[in-house]
Structures are given as structure tokens and as C-alpha cells.
N, C-alpha and C. Protein backbone atom coordinates (compact mmCIF):
# COMPACT_ATOMS: atom_id res chain seq x y z
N UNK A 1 12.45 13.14 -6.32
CA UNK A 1 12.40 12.31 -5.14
C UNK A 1 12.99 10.94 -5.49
N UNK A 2 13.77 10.25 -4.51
CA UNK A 2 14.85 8.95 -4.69
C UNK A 2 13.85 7.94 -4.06
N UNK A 3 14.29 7.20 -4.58
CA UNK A 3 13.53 5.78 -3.54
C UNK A 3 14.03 5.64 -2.00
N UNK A 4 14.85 6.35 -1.78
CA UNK A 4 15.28 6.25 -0.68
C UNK A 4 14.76 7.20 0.61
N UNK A 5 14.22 7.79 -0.46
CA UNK A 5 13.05 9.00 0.24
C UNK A 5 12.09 8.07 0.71
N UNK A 6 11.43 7.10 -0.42
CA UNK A 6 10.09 6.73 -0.17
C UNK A 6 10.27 5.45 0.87
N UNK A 7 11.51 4.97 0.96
CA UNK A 7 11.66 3.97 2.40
C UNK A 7 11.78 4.87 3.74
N UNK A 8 12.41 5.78 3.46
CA UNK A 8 12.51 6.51 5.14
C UNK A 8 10.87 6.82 5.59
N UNK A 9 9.95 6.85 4.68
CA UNK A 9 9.13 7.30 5.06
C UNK A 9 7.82 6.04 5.68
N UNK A 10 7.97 4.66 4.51
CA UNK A 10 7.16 3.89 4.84
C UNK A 10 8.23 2.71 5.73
N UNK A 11 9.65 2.88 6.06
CA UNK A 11 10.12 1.28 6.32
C UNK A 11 11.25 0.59 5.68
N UNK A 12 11.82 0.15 6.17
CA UNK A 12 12.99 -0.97 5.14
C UNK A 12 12.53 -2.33 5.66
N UNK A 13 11.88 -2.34 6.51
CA UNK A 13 11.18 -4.09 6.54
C UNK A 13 11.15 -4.56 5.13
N UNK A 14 11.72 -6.01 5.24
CA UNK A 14 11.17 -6.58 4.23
C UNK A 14 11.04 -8.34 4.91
N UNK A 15 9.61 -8.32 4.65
CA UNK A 15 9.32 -9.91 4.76
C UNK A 15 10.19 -10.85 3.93
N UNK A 16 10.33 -12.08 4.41
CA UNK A 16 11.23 -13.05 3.46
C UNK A 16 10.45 -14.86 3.61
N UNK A 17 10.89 -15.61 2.87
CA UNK A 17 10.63 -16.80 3.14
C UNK A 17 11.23 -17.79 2.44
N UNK A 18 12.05 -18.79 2.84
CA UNK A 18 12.30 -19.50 2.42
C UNK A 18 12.01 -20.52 1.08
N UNK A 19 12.78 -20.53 0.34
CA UNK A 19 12.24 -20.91 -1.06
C UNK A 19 11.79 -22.54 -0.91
N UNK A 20 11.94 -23.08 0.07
CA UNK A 20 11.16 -24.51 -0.26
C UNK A 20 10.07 -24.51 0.85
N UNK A 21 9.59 -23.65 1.09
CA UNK A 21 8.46 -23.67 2.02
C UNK A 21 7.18 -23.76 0.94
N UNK A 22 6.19 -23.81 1.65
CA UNK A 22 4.81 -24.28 0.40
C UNK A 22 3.98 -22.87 0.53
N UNK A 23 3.05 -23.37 -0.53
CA UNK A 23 2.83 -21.86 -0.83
C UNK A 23 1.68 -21.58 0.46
N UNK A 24 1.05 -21.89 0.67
CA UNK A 24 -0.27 -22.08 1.69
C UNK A 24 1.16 -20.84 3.12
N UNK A 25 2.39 -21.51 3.32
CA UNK A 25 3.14 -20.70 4.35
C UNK A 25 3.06 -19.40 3.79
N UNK A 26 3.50 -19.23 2.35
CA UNK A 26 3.91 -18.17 1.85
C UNK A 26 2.68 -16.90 2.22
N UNK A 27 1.46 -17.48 1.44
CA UNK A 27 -0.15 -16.94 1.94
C UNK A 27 -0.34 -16.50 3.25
N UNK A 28 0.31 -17.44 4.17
CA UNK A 28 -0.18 -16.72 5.81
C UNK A 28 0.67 -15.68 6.18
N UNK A 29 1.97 -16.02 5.38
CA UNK A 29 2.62 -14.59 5.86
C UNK A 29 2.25 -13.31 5.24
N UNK A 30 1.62 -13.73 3.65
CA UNK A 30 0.96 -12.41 3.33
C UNK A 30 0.20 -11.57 3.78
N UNK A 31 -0.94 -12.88 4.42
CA UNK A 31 -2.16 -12.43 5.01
C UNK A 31 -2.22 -11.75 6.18
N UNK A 32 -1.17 -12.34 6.89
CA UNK A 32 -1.36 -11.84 8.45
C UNK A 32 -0.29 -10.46 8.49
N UNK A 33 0.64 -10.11 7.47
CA UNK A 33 1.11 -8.89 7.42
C UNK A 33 0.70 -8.02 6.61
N UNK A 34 -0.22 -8.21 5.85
CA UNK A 34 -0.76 -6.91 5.02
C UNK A 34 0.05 -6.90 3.69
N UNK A 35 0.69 -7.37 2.99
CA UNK A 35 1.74 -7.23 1.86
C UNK A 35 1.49 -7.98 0.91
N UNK A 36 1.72 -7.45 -0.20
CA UNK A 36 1.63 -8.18 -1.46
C UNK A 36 2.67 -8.98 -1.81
N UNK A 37 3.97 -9.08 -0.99
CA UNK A 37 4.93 -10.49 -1.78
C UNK A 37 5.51 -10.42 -0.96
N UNK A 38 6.49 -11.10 -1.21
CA UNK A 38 7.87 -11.91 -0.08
C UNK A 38 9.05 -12.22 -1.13
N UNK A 39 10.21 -11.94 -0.34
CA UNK A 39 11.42 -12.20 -1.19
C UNK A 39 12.10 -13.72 -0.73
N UNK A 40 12.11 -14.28 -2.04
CA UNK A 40 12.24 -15.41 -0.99
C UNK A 40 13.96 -15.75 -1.25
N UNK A 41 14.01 -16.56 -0.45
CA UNK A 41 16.30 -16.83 0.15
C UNK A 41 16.17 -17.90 -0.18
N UNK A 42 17.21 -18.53 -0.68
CA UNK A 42 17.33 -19.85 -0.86
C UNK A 42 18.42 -20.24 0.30
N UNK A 43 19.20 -21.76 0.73
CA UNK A 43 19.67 -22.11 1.66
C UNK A 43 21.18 -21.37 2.07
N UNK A 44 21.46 -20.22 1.02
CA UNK A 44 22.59 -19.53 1.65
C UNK A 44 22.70 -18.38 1.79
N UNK A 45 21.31 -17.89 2.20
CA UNK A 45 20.65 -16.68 2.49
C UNK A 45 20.76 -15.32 1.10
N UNK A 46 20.69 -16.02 -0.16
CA UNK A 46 20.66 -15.40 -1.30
C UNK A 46 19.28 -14.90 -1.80
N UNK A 47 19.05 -13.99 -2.01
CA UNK A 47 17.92 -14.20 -2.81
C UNK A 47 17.57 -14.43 -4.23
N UNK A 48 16.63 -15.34 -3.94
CA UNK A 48 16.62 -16.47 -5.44
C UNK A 48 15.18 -16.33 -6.24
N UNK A 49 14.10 -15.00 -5.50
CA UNK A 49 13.10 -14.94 -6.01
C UNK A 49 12.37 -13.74 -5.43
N UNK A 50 11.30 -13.57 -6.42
CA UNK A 50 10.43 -12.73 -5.47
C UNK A 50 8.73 -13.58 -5.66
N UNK A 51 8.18 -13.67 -4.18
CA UNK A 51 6.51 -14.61 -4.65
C UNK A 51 5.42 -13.40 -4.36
N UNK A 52 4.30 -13.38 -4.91
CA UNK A 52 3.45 -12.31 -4.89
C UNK A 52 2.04 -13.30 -4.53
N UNK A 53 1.50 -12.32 -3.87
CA UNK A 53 0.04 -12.63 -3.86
C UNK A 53 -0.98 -13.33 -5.17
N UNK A 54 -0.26 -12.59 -6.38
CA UNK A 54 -0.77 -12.98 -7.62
C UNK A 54 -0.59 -14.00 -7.70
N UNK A 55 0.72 -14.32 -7.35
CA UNK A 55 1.85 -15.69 -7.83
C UNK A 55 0.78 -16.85 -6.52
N UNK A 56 0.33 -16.78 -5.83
CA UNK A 56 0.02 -17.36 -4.92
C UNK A 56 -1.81 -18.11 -5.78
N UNK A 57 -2.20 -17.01 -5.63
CA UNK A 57 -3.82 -16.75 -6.23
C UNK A 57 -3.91 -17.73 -7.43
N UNK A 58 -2.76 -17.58 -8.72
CA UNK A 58 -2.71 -18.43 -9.60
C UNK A 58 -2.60 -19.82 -9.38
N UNK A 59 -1.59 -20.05 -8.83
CA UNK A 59 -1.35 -21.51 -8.96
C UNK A 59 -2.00 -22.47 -7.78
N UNK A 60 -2.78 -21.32 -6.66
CA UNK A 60 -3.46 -22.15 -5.99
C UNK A 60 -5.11 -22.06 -6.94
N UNK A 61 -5.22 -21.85 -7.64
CA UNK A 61 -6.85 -21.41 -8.54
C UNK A 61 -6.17 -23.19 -9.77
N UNK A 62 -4.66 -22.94 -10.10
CA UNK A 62 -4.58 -24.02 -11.21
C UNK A 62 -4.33 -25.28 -10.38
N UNK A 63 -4.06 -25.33 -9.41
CA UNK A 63 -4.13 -26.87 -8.76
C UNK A 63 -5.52 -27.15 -7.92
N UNK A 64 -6.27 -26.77 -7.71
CA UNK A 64 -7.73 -27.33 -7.38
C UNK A 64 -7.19 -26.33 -5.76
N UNK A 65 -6.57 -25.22 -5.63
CA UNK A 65 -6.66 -24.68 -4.55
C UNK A 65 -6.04 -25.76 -3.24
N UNK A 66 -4.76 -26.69 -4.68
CA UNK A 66 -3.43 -27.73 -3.16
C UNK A 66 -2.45 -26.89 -3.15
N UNK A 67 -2.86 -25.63 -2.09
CA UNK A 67 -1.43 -24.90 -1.94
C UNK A 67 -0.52 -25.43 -0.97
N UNK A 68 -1.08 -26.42 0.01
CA UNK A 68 -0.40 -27.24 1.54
C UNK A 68 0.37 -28.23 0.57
N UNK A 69 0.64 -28.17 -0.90
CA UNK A 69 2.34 -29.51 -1.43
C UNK A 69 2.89 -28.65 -2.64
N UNK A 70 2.37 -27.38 -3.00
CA UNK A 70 3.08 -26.81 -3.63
C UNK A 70 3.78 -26.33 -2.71
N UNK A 71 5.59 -26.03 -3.58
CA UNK A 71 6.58 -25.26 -2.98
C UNK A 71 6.94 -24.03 -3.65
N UNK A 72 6.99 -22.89 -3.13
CA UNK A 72 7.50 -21.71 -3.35
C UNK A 72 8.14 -21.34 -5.05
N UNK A 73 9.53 -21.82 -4.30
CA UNK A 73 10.64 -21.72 -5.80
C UNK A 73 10.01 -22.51 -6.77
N UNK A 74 9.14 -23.66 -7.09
CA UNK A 74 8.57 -24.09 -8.35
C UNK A 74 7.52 -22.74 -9.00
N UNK A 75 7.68 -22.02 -8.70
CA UNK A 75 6.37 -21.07 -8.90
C UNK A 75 6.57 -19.52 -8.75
N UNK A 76 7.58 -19.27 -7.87
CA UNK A 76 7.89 -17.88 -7.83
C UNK A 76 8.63 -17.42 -8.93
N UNK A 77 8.90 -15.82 -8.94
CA UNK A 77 9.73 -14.82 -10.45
C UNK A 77 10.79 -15.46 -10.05
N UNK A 78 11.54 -15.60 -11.09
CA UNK A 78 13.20 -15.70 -10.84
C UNK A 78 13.84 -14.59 -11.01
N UNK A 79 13.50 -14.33 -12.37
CA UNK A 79 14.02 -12.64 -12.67
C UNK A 79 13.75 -11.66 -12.29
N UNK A 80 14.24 -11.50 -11.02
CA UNK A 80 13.81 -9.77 -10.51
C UNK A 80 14.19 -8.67 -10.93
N UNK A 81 13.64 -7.79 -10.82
CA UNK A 81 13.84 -6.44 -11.51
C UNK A 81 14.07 -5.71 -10.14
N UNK A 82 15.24 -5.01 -9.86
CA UNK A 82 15.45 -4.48 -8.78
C UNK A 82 15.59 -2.84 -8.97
N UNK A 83 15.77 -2.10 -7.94
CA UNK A 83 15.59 -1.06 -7.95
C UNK A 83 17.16 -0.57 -7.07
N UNK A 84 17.58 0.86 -7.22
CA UNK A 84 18.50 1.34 -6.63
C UNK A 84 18.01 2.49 -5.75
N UNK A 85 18.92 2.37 -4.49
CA UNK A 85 17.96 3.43 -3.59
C UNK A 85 17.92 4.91 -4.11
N UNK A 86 18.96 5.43 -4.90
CA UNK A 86 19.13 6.70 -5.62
C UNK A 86 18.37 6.60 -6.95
N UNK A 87 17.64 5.59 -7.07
CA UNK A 87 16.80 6.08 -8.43
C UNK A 87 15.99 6.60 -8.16
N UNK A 88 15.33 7.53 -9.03
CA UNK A 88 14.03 8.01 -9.10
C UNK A 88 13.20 7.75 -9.09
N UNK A 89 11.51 8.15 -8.50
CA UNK A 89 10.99 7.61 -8.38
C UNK A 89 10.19 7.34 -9.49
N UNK A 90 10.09 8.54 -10.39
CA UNK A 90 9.68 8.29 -11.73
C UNK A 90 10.06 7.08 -12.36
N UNK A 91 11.32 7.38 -12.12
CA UNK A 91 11.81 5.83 -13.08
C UNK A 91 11.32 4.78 -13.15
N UNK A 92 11.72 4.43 -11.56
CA UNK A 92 10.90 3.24 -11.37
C UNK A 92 9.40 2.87 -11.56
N UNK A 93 8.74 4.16 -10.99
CA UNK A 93 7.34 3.82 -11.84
C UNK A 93 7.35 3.14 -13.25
N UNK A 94 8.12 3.99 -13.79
CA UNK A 94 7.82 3.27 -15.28
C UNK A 94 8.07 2.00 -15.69
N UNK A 95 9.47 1.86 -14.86
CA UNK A 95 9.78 0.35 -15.25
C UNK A 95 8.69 -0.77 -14.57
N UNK A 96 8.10 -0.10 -13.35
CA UNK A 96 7.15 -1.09 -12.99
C UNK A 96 5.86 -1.39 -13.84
N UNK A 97 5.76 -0.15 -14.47
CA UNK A 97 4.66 0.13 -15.14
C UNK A 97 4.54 -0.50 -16.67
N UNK A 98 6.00 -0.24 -17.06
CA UNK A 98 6.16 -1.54 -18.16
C UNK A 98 6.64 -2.95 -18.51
N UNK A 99 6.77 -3.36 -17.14
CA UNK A 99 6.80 -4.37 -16.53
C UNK A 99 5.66 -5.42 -15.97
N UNK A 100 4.10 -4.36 -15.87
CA UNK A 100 3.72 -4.68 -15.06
C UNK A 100 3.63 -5.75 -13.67
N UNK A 101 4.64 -5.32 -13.06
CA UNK A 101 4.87 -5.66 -11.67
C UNK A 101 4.44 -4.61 -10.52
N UNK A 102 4.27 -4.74 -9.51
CA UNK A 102 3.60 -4.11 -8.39
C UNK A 102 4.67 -4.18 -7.17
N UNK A 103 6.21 -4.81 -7.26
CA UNK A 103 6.55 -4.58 -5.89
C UNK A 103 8.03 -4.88 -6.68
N UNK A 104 9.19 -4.00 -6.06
CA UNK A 104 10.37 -3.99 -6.35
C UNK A 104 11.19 -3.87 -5.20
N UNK A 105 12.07 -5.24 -4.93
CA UNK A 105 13.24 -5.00 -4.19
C UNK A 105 13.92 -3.69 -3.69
N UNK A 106 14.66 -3.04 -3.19
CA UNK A 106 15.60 -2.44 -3.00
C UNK A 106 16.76 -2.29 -3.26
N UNK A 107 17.81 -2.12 -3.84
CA UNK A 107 19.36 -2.25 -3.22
C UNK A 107 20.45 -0.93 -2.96
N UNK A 108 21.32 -1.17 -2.32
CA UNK A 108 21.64 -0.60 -1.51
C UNK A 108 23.06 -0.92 -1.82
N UNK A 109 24.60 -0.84 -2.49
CA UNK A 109 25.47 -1.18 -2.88
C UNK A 109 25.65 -2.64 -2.89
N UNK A 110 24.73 -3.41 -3.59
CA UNK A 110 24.30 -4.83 -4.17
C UNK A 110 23.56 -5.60 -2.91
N UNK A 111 23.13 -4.40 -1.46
CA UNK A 111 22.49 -4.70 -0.17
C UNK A 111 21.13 -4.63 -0.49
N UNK A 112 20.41 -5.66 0.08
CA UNK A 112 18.44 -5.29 0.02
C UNK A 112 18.42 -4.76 1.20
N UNK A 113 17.48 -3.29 0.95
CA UNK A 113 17.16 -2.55 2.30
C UNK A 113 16.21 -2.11 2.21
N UNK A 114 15.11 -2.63 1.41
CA UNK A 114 14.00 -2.43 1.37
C UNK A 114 13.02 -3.26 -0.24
N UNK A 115 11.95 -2.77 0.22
CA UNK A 115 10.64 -3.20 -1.01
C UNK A 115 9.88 -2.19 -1.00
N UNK A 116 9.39 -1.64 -2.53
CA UNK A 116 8.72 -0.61 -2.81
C UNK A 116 7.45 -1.27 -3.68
N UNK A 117 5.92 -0.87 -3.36
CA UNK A 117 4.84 -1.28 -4.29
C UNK A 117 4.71 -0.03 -4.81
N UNK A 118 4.18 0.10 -5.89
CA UNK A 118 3.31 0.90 -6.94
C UNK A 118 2.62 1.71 -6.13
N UNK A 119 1.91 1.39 -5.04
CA UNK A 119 1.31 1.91 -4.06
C UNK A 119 2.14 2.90 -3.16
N UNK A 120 3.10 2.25 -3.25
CA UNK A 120 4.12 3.39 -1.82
C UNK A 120 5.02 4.71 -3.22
N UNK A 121 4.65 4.55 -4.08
CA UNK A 121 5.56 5.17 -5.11
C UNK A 121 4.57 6.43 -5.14
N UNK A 122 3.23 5.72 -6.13
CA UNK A 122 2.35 7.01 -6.09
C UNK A 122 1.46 7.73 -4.86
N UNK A 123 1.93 6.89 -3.44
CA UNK A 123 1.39 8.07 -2.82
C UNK A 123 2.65 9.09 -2.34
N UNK A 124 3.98 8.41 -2.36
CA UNK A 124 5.02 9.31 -2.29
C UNK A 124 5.17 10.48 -3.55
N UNK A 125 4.33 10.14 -4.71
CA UNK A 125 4.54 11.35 -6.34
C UNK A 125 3.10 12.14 -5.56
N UNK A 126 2.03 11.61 -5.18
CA UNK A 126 1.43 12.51 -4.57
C UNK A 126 1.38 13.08 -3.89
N UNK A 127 2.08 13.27 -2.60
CA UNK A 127 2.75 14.07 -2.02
C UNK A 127 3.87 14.75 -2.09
N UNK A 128 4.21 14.75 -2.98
CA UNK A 128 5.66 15.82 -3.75
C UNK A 128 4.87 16.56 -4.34
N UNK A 129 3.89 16.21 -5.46
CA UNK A 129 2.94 16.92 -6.41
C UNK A 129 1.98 18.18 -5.04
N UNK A 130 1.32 17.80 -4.13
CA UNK A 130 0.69 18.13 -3.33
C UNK A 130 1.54 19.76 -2.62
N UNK A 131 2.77 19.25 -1.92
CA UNK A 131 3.77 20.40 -1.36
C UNK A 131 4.06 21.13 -2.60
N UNK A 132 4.51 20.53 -3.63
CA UNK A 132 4.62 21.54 -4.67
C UNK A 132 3.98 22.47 -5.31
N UNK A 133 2.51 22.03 -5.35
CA UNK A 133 1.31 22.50 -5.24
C UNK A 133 1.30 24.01 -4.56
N UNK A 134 1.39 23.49 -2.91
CA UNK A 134 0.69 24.54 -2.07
C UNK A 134 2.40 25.90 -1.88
N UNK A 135 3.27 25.58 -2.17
CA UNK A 135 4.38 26.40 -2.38
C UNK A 135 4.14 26.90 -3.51
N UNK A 136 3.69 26.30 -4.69
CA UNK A 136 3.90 27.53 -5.70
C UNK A 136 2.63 28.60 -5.53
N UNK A 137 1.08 27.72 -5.04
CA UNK A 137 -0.17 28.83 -4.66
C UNK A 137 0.74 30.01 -3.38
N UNK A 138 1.50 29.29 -2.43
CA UNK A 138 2.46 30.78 -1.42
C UNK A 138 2.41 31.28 -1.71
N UNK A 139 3.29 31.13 -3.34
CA UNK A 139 4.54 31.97 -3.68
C UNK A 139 3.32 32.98 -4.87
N UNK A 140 2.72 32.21 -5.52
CA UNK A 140 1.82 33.21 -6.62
C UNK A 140 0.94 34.40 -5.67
N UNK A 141 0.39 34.07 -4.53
CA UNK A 141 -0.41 35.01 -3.82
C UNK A 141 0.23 35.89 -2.76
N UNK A 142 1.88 35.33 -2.43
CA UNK A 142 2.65 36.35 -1.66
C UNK A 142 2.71 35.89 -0.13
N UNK A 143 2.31 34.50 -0.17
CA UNK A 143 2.49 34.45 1.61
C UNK A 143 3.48 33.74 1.72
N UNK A 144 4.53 34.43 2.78
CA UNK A 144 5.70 33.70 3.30
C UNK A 144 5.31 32.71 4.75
N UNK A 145 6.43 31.89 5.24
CA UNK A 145 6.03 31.29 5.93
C UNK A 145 6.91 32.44 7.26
């Protein structure tokens, strides 16, 4: 299974936010959409980062919880680790996994067309594992469809 499997199934939305916005913005957009990060653009619609919930949690816990004058890009990954829509999904597990990171870009011939969590990976390996499952019990006991 491709990653490109596991977007048709959950979405190519991807939230974004501007890299000099403060983090307290960054937080409400987490909060009020359900997601663990945001990719954030800098002023020529590049992307120049990725910010996470973690990334948020930390540095509002190390400034006495002043996330309303921290800004974004002082604080977000720079180095993203991106993903290709024809990779595997294995793969990427792993690299997330030895990475420990939880959410990977997309791309799409150097295009973002999506974000994948750890979460959308293994319930997409669990449901491959699952059909594969109940096709080979078919096939061992003889029932066709």
C-alpha cells in the first residue's frame, strides 16, 4: 500500500499558517481542527516549516505559558522530512519511527498534497493486514465470493 492510498482515503487537506503568526494562533487552529501540526509558508507561499502540537506544548510550558508574543518560525522544525506519494507505507513508518516524528508532509512531483500521522498510517497497515486476513481464511476454507 502507497501513501497515496492512505490520502484517498483520509483527505489531502492540509492546514497551513503563516510563519510569523504567534504560537497561541498556531494552537487555535490545532484545537479547533482536530490535528496535530500545521505546515507553515513563509511570505512567498514556500514552505519553511512544519509546527506540532508538541512544538506548541513545549515552548508554551518554557516561557511561563506567553504563547500570545511567541512567533511560529522562532520555534517550529525547519528540517522536514517529507514523504512521496508512491512510497510505501512501511517505509515511511519507519522513517517516522526512527525519526520519531508523528506527521509527514506529502509530495507530489516536488507538490504538497497532503499530511500523513502515524495514526493514519497504522490504521491504513491495519486494514490491509485485516482484508488480507479474511481472504486468505476464504481461500483456506473454500468460500468464493
Amino acid at each position: 500500500m502507497q501513501i497515496r492510498d492512505v490520502l484517498k482515503s483520509k483527505g489531502h487537506e492540509v492546514l497551513t499558517i503563516d510563519e510569523n503568526r504567534t504560537i497561541f494562533q498556531a494552537m487555535d487552529i490545532l484545537i479547533k481542527n482536530s490535528v496535530g501540526s500545521l505546515i507553515v509558508m513563509n511570505a512567498e507561499g514556500k514552505i519553511s516549516g512544519i509546527f506540532s502540537e508538541r512544538d506548541a506544548l513545549r515552548e508554551c510550558y518554557k516561557n511561563q505559558g506567553n504563547c500570545a508574543e511567541l512567533i511560529v518560525k522562532d520555534f517550529m522544525t525547519k528540517n522536514i522530512i517529507f514523504a512521496e506519494s508512491d512510497d510505501n507505507i512501511d517505509y515511511v513508518l519507519g522513517i517516522m519511527t526512527n525519526n520519531r516524528i508523528r506527521h509527514v508532509p506529502v509530495l507530489k512531483n516536488k507538490i504538497l498534497v497532503g499530511i500523513v500521522s502515524i495514526g493514519d498510517i497504522v490504521k491504513a497497515s491495519l486494514t490491509e493486514q485485516q482484508f488480507e486476513n479474511k481472504y486468505l481464511m476464504d481461500y483456506i476454507y473454500g468460500k468464493t465470493s
